[in-house]
Protein backbone atom coordinates (compact mmCIF):
# COMPACT_ATOMS: atom_id res chain seq x y z
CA UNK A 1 19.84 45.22 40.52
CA UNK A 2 22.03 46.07 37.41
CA UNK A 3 23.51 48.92 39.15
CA UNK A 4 24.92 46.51 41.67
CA UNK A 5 25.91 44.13 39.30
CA UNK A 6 28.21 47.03 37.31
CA UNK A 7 29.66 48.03 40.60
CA UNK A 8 30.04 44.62 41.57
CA UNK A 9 32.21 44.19 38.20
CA UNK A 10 34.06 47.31 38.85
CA UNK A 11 35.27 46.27 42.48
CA UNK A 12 36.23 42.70 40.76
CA UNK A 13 38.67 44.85 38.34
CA UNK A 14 40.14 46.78 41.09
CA UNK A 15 41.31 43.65 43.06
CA UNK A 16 42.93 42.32 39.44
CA UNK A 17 44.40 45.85 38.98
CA UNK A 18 45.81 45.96 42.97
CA UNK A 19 47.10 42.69 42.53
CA UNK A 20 48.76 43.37 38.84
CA UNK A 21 50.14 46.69 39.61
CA UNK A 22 51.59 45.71 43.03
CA UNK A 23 53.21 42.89 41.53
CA UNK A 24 54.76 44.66 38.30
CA UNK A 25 54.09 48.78 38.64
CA UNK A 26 51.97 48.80 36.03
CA UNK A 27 47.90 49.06 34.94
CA UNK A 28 47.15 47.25 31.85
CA UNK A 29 45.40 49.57 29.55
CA UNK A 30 42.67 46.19 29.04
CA UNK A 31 41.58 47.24 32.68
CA UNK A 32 41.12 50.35 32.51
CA UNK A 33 39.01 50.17 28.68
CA UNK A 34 36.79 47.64 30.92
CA UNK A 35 36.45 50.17 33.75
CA UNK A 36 35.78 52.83 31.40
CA UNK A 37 32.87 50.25 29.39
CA UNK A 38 31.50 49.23 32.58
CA UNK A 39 31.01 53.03 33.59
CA UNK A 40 29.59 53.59 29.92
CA UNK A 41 26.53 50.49 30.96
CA UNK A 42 26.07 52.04 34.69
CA UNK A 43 25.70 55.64 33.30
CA UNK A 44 22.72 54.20 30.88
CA UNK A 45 21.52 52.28 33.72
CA UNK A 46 22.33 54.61 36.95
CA UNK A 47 20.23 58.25 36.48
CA UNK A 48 21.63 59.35 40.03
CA UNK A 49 24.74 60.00 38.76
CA UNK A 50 24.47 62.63 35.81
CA UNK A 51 26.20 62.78 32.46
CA UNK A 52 27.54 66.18 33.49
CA UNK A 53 29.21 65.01 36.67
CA UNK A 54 30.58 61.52 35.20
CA UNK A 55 32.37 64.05 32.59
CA UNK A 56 33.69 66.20 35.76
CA UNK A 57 34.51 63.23 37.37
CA UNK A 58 36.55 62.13 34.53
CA UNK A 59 38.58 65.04 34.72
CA UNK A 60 38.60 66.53 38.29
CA UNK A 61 41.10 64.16 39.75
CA UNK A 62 42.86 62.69 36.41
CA UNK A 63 44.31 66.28 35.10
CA UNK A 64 45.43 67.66 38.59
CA UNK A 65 48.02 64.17 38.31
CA UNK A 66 48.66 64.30 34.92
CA UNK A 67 49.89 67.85 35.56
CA UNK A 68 51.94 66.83 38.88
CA UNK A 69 53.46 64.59 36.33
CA UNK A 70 54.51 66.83 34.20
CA UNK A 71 56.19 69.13 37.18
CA UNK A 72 57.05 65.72 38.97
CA UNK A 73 58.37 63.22 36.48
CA UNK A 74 57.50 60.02 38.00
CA UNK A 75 54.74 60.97 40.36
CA UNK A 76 52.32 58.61 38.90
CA UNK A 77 52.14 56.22 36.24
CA UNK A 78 50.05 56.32 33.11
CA UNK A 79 48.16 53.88 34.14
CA UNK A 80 47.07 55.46 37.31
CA UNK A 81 45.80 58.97 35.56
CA UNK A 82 44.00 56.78 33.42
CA UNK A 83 42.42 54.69 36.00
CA UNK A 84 41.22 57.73 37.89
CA UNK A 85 39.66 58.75 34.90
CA UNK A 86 37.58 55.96 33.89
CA UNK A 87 36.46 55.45 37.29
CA UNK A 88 35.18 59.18 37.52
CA UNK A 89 32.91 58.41 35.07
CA UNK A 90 32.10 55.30 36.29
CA UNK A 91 30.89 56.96 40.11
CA UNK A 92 30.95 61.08 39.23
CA UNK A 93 32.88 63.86 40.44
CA UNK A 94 31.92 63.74 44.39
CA UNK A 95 32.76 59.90 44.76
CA UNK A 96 36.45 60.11 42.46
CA UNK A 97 37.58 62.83 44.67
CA UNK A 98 36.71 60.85 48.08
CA UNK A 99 37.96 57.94 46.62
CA UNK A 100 41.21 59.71 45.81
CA UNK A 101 41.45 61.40 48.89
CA UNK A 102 41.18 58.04 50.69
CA UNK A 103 43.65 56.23 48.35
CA UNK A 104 46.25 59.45 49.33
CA UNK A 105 45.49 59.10 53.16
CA UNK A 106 45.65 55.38 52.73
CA UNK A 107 49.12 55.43 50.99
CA UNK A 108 50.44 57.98 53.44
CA UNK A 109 50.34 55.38 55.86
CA UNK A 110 51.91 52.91 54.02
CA UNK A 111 55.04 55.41 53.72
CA UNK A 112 55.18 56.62 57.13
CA UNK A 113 54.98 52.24 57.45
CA UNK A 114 58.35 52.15 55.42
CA UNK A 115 60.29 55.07 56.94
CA UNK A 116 59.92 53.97 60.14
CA UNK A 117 60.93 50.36 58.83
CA UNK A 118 63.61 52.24 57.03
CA UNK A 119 62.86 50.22 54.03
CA UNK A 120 62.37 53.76 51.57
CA UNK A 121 63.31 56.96 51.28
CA UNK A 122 62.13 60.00 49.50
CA UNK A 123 62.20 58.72 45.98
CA UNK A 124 61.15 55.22 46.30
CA UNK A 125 58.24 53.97 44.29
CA UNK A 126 55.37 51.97 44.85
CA UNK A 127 52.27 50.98 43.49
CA UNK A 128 49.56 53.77 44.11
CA UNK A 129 46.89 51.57 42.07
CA UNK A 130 46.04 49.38 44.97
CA UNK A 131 45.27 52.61 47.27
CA UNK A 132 43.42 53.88 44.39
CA UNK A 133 41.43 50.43 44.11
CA UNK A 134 41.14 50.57 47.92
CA UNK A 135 39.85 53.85 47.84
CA UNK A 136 37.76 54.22 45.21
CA UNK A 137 35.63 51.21 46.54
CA UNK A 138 35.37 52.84 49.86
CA UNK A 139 34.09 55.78 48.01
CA UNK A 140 31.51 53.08 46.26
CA UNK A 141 30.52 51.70 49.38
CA UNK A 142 30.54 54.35 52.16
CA UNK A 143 30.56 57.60 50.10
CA UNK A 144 26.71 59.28 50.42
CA UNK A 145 27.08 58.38 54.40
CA UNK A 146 31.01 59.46 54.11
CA UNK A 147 29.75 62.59 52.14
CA UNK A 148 26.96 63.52 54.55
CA UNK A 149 29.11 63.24 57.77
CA UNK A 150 31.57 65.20 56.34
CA UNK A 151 29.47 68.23 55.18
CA UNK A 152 27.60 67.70 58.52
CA UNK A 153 29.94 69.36 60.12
């Protein structure tokens, strides 16, 4: 019941995060302190998830951006490395890296979407929180099943 109730929280944040970051490019650092306190409760409350794989999934998905940012000034905001992060602790190491793949397959679209509306080209930004919020509750919702099918073969 509590574990529902965290993750229930958590998808709540992601809509204010799509919403703020599609509006103004950017993902207040309040968010993602409450992601990372909400992940904090469900890792005292959630024992399916273990300490060991919250810590990987802090880091599996966050430093691979962080160091395309480096190489790629501009590839992704602050905001979205850090988002990544907090929810990898929030759901572990297997969920963050559905969810991410998801939020990149899911943004893809939305860019093929503007080419062929010629509204973009190759260096035009947009918001990548909402297709991480998108994704990342996919992962939430679907991501044993999604995990299982996947591995099935």
């Amino acid at each position: 019941m509590m574990t529902m109730l965290l993750k229930s929280i958590l998808i709540f944040i992601f809509v204010v995060i799509s919403i703020s970051d599609w509006r103004t490019h950017k993902i207040p650092d309040r968010w993602n302190a409450g992601i990372l306190l909400v992940a904090v409760l469900l890792a005292l409350v959630d024992p399916s998830v273990s300490w060991q794989e919250r810590i990987l999934g802090m880091f599996a998905v966050s430093v691979p951006m962080a160091c395309l940012l480096f190489f790629v000034p501009g590839s992704f905001g602050g905001g979205d490395i850090k988002f990544v992060a907090a929810v990898g602790v929030a759901i572990g190491v297997k969920l963050v890296v559905m969810g991410s793949a998801a939020a990149i397959l899911l943004a893809g679209i939305y860019c093929i979407r503007l080419l062929a509306e010629k509204r973009n080209g190759q260096k035009t930004a947009f918001a990548f929180g909402p297709f991480l919020c998108m994704g990342m509750t996919a992962a939430m919702v679907f991501g044993d099943a999604w995990a299982a099918w996947f591995l099935s073969g």
